[in-house]
PDB file of N, CA and C in Angstrom:
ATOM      1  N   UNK A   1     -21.458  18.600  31.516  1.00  0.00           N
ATOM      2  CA  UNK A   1     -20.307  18.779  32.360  1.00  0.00           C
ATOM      3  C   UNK A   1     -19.084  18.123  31.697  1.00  0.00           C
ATOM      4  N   UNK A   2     -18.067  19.208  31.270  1.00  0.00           N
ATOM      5  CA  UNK A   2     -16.867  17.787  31.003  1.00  0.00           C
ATOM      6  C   UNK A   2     -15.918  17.285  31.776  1.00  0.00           C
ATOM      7  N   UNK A   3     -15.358  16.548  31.188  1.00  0.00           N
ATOM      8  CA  UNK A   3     -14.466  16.065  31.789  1.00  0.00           C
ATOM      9  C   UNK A   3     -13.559  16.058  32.218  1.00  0.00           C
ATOM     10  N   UNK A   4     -13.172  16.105  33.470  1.00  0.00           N
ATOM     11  CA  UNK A   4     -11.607  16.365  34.063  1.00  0.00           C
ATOM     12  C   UNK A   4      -9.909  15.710  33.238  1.00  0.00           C
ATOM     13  N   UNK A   5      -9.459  16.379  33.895  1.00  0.00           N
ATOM     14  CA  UNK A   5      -7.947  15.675  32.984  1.00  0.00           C
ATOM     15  C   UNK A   5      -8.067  15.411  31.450  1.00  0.00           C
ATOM     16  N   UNK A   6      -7.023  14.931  30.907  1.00  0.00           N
ATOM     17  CA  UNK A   6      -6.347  14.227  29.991  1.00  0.00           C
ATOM     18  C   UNK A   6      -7.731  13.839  28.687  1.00  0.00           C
ATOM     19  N   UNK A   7      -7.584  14.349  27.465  1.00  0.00           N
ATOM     20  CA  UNK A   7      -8.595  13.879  26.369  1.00  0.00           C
ATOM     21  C   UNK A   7      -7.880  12.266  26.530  1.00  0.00           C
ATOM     22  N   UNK A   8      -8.824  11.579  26.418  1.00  0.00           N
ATOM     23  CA  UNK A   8      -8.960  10.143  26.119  1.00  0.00           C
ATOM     24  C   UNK A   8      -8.593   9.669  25.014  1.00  0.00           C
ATOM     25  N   UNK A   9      -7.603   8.741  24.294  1.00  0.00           N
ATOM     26  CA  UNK A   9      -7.513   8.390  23.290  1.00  0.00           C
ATOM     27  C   UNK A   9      -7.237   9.344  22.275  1.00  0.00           C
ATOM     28  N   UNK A  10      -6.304   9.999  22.373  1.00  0.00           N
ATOM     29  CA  UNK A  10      -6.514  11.128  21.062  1.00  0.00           C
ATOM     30  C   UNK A  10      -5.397  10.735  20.222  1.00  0.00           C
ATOM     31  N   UNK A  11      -3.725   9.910  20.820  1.00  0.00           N
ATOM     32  CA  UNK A  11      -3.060  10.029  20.465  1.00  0.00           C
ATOM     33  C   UNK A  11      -2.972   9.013  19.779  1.00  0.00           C
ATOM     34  N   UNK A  12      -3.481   8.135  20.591  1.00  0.00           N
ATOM     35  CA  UNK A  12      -3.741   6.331  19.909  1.00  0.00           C
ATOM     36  C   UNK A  12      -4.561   6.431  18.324  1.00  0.00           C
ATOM     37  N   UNK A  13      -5.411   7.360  18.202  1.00  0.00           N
ATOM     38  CA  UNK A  13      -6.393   7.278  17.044  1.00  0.00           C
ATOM     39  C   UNK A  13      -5.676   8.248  16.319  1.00  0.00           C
ATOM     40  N   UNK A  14      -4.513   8.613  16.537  1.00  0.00           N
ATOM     41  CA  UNK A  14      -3.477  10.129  15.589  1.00  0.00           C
ATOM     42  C   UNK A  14      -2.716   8.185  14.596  1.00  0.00           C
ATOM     43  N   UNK A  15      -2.220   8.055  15.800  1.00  0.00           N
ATOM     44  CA  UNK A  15      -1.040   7.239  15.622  1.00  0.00           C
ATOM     45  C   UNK A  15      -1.534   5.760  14.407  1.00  0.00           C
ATOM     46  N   UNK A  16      -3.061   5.276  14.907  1.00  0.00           N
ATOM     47  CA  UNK A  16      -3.821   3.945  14.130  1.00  0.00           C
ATOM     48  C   UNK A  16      -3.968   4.353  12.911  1.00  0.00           C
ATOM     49  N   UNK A  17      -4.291   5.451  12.617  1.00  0.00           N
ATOM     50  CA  UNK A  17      -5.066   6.143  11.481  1.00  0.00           C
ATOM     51  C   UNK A  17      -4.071   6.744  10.385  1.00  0.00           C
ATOM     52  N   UNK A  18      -2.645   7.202  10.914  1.00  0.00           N
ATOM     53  CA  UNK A  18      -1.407   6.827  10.641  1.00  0.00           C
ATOM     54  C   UNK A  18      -0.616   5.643  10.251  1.00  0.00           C
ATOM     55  N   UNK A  19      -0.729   4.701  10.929  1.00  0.00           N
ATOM     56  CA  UNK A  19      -0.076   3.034  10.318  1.00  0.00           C
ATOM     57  C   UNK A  19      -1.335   2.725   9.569  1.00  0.00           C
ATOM     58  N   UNK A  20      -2.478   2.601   9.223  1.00  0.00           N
ATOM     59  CA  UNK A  20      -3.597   2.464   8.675  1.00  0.00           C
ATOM     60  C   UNK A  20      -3.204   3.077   7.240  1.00  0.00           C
ATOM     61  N   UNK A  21      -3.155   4.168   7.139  1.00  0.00           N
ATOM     62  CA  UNK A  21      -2.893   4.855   6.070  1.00  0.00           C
ATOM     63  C   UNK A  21      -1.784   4.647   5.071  1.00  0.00           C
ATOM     64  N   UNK A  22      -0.574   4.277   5.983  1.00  0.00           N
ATOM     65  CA  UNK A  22       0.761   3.683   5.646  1.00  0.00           C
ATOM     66  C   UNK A  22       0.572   1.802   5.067  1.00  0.00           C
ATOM     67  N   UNK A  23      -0.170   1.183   5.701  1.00  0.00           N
ATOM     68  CA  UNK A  23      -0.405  -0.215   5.662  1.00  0.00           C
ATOM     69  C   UNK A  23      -1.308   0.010   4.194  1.00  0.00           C
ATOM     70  N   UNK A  24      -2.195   0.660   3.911  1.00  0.00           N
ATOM     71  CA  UNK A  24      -3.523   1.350   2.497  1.00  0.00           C
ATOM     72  C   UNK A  24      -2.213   1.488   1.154  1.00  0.00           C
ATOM     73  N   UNK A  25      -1.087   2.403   1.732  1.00  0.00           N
ATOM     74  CA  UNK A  25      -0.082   2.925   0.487  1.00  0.00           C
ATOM     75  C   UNK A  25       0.863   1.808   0.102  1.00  0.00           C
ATOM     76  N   UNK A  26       1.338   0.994   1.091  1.00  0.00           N
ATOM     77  CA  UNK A  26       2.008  -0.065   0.940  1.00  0.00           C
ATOM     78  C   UNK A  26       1.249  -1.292  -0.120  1.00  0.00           C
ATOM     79  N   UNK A  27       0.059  -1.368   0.447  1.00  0.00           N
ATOM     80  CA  UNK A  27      -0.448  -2.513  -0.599  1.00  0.00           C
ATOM     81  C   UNK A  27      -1.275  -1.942  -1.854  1.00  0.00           C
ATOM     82  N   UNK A  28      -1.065  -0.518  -1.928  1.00  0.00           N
ATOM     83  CA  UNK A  28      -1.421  -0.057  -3.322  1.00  0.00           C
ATOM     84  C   UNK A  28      -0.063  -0.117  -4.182  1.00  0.00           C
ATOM     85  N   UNK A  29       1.070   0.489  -4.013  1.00  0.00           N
ATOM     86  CA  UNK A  29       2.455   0.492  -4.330  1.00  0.00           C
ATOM     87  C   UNK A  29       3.041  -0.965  -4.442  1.00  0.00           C
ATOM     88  N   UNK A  30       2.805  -1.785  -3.737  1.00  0.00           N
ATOM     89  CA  UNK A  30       2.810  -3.260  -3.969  1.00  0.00           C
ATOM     90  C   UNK A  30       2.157  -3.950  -5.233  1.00  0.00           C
ATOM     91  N   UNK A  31       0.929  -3.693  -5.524  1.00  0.00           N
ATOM     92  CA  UNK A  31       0.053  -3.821  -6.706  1.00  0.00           C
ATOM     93  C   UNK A  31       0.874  -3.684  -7.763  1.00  0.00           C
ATOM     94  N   UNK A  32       1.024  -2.146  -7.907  1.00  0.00           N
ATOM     95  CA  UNK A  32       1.906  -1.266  -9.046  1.00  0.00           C
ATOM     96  C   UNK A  32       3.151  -2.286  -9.414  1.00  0.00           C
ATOM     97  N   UNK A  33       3.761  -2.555  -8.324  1.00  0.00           N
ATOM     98  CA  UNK A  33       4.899  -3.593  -8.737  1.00  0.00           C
ATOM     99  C   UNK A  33       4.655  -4.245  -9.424  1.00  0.00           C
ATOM    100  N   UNK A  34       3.610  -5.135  -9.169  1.00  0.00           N
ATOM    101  CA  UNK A  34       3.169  -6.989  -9.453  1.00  0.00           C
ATOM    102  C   UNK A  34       3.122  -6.567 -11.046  1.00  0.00           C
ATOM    103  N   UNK A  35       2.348  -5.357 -11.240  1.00  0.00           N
ATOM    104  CA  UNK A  35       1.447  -4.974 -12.613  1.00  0.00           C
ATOM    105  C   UNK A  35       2.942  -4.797 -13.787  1.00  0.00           C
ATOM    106  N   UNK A  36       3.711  -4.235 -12.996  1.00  0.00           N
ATOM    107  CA  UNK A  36       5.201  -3.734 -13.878  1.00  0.00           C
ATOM    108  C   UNK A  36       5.722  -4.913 -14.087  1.00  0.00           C
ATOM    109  N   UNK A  37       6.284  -6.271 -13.083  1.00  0.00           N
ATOM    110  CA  UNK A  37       6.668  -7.040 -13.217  1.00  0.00           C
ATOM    111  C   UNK A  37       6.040  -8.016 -14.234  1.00  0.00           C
ATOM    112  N   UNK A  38       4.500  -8.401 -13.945  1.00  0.00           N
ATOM    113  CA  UNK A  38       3.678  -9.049 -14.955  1.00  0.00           C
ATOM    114  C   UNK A  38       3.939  -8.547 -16.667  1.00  0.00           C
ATOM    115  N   UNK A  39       4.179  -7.309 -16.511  1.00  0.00           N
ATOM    116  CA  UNK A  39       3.816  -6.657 -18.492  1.00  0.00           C
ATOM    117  C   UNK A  39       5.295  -6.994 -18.891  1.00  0.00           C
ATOM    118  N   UNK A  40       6.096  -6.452 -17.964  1.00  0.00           N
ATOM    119  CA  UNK A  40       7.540  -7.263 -18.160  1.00  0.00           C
ATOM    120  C   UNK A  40       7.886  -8.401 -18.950  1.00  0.00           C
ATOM    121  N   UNK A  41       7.406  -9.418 -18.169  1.00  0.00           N
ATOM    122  CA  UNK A  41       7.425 -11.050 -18.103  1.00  0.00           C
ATOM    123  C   UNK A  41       6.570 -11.026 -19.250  1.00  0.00           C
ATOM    124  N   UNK A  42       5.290 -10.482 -19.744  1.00  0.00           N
ATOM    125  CA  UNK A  42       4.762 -11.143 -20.871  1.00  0.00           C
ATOM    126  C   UNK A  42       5.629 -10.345 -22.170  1.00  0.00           C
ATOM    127  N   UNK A  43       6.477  -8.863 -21.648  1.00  0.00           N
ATOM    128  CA  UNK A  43       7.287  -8.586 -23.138  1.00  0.00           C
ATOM    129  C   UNK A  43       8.302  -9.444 -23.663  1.00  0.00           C
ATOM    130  N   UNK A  44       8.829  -9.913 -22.576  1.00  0.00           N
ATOM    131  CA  UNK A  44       9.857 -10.911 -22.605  1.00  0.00           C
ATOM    132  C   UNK A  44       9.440 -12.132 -23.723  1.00  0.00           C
ATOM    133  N   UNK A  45       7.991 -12.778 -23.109  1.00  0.00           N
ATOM    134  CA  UNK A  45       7.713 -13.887 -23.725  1.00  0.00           C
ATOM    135  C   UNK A  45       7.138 -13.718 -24.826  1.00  0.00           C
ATOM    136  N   UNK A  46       6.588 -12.723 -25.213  1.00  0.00           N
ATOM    137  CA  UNK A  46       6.019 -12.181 -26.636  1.00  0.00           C
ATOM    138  C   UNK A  46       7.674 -12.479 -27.589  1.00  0.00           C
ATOM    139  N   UNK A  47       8.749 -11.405 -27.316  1.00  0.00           N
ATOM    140  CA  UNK A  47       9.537 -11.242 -27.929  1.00  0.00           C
ATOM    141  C   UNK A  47      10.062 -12.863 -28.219  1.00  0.00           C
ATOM    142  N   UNK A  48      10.326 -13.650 -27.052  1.00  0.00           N
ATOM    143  CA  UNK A  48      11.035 -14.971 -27.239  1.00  0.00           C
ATOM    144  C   UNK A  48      10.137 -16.069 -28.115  1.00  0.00           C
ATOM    145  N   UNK A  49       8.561 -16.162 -28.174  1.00  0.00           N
ATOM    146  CA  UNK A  49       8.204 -16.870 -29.114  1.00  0.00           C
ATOM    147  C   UNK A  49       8.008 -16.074 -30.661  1.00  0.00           C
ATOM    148  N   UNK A  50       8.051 -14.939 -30.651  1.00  0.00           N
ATOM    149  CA  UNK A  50       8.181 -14.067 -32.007  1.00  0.00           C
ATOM    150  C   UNK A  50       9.616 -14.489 -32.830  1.00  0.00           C
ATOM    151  N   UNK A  51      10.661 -14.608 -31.800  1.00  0.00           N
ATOM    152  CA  UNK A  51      12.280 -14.873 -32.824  1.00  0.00           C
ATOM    153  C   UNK A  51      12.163 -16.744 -33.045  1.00  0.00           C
ATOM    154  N   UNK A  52      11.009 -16.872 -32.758  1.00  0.00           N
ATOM    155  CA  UNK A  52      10.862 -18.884 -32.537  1.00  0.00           C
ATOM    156  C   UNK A  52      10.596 -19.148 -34.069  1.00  0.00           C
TER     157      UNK A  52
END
C-alpha cells in the first residue's frame, strides 16, 4: 500500500548530495593549489641557492 501525500525527504537528499559534492570539489581544487604553490616555492629556492 503506499503512501499518502508528499515523497519524504527527496529534496533534502537532492540538496546534501549537492553541498557534499561541492564540499568533495573544493578540497580537491584546494590540493591542486597547495601542489602549484609548493613546486613554486621549491623553483624559487633551487634557482636562489644555484646563483649562491
Amino acid at each position: 500500500m503506499p503512501k499518502k501525500g508528499k515523497e519524504k525527504n527527496t529534496k533534502n537528499k537532492a540538496k546534501h548530495s549537492k553541498l557534499m559534492a561541492r564540499k568533495k570539489k573544493k578540497a580537491v581544487s584546494e590540493k591542486e593549489v597547495r601542489k602549484q604553490r609548493l613546486k613554486e616555492i621549491l623553483k624559487i629556492s633551487k634557482e636562489q641557492t644555484g646563483n649562491k
